[in-house]
Protein backbone atom coordinates (compact mmCIF):
# COMPACT_ATOMS: atom_id res chain seq x y z
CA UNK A 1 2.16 8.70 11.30
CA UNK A 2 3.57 12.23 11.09
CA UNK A 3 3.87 14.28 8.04
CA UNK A 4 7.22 13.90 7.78
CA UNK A 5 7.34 10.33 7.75
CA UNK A 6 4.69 10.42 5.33
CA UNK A 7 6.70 12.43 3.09
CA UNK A 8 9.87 10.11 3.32
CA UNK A 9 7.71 7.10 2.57
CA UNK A 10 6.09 9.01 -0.45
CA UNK A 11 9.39 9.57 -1.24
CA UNK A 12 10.02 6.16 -0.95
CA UNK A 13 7.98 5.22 -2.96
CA UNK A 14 7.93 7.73 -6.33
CA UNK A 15 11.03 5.43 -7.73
CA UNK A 16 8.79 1.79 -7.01
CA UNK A 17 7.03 0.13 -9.67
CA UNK A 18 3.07 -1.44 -8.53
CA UNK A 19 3.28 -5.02 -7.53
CA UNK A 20 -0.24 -5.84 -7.60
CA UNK A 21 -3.37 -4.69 -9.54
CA UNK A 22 -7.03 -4.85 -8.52
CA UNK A 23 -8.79 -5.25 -11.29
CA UNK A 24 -12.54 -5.66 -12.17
CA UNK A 25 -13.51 -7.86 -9.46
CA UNK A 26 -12.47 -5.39 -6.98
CA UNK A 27 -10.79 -6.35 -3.88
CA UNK A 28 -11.14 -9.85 -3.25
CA UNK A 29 -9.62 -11.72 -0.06
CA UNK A 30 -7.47 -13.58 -2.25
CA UNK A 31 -6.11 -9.58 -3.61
CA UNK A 32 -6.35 -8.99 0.35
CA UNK A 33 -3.87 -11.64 1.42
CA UNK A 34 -1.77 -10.96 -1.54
CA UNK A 35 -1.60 -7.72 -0.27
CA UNK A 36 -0.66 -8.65 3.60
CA UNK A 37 2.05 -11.39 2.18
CA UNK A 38 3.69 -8.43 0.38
CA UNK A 39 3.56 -5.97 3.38
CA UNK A 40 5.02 -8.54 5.50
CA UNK A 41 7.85 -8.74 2.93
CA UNK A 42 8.70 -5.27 2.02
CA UNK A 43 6.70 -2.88 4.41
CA UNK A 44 5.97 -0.55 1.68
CA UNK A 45 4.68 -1.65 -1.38
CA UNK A 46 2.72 0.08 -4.16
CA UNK A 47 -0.74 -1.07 -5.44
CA UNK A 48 -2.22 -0.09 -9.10
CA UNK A 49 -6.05 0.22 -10.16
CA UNK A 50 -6.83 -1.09 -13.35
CA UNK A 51 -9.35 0.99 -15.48
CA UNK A 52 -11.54 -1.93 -15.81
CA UNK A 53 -12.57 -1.41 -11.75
CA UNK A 54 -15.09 0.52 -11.27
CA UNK A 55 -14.41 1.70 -7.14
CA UNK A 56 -12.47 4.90 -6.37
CA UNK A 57 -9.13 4.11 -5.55
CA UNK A 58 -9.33 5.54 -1.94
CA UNK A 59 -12.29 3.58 -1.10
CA UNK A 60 -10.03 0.49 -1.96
CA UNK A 61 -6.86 2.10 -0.22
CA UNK A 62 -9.19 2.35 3.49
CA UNK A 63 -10.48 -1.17 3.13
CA UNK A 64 -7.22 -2.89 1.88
CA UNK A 65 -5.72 -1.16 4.55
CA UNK A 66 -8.01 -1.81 7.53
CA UNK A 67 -8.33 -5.24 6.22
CA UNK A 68 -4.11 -5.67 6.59
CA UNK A 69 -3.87 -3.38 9.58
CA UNK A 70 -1.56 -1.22 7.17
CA UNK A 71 -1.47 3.01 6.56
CA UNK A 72 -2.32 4.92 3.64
CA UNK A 73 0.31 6.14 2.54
CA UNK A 74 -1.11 8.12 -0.13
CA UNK A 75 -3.74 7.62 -3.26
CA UNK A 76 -2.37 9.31 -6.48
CA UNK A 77 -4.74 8.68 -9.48
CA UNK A 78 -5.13 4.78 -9.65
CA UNK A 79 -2.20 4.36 -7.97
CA UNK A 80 -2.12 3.48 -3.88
CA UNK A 81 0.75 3.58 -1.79
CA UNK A 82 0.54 1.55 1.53
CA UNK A 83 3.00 0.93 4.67
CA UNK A 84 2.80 -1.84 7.60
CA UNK A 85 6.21 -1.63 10.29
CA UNK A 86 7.83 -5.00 9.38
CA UNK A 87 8.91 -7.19 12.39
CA UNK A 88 12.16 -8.28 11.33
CA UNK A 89 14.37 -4.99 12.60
CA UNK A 90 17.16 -5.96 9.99
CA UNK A 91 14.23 -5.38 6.94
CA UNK A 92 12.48 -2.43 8.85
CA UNK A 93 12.34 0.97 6.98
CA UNK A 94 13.74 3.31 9.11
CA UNK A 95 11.08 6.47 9.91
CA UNK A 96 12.56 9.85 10.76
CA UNK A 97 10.78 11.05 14.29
């Protein structure tokens, strides 16, 4: 991913509210597949750490995203941005080259 497409997702993604949390357990598979259900619906979807967990948010932004073959978008506090190229071209976000 370029820096310019990382910038227009970022920008992307300042106006979205989180969809998920990861609480005190961590990341669980069952947070995991939650997590590749919504990529596969939206492409870009935002992620917030509650206080309660006690991993660093980047830590949990590589492994949620290796774990859903997704980018990091970016990690801003407790909150973690990530993007996976939908299949269906009529949903896809469109990237600037």
């Amino acid at each position: 991913m370029t820096t310019k497409q990382r910038a227009y997702l970022k920008s992307l993604a300042m106006t979205m509210d989180p969809i998920l949390q990861i609480g005190k357990s961590s990341l669980t598979p069952e947070n995991t597949a939650a997590i590749a259900e919504a990529l596969a619906a939206r492409e870009l979807i935002k992620i917030h750490v509650l206080q309660n967990c006690l991993d660093d948010p980047k830590v949990l932004a590589q492994m949620a995203a290796e774990r859903t073959q997704s980018e990091v978008v970016q990690v801003i506090g407790k909150k973690i941005v990530l993007y996976r190229e939908g299949k269906d071209d009529k949903k896809r976000i469109i990237l600037p080259k």
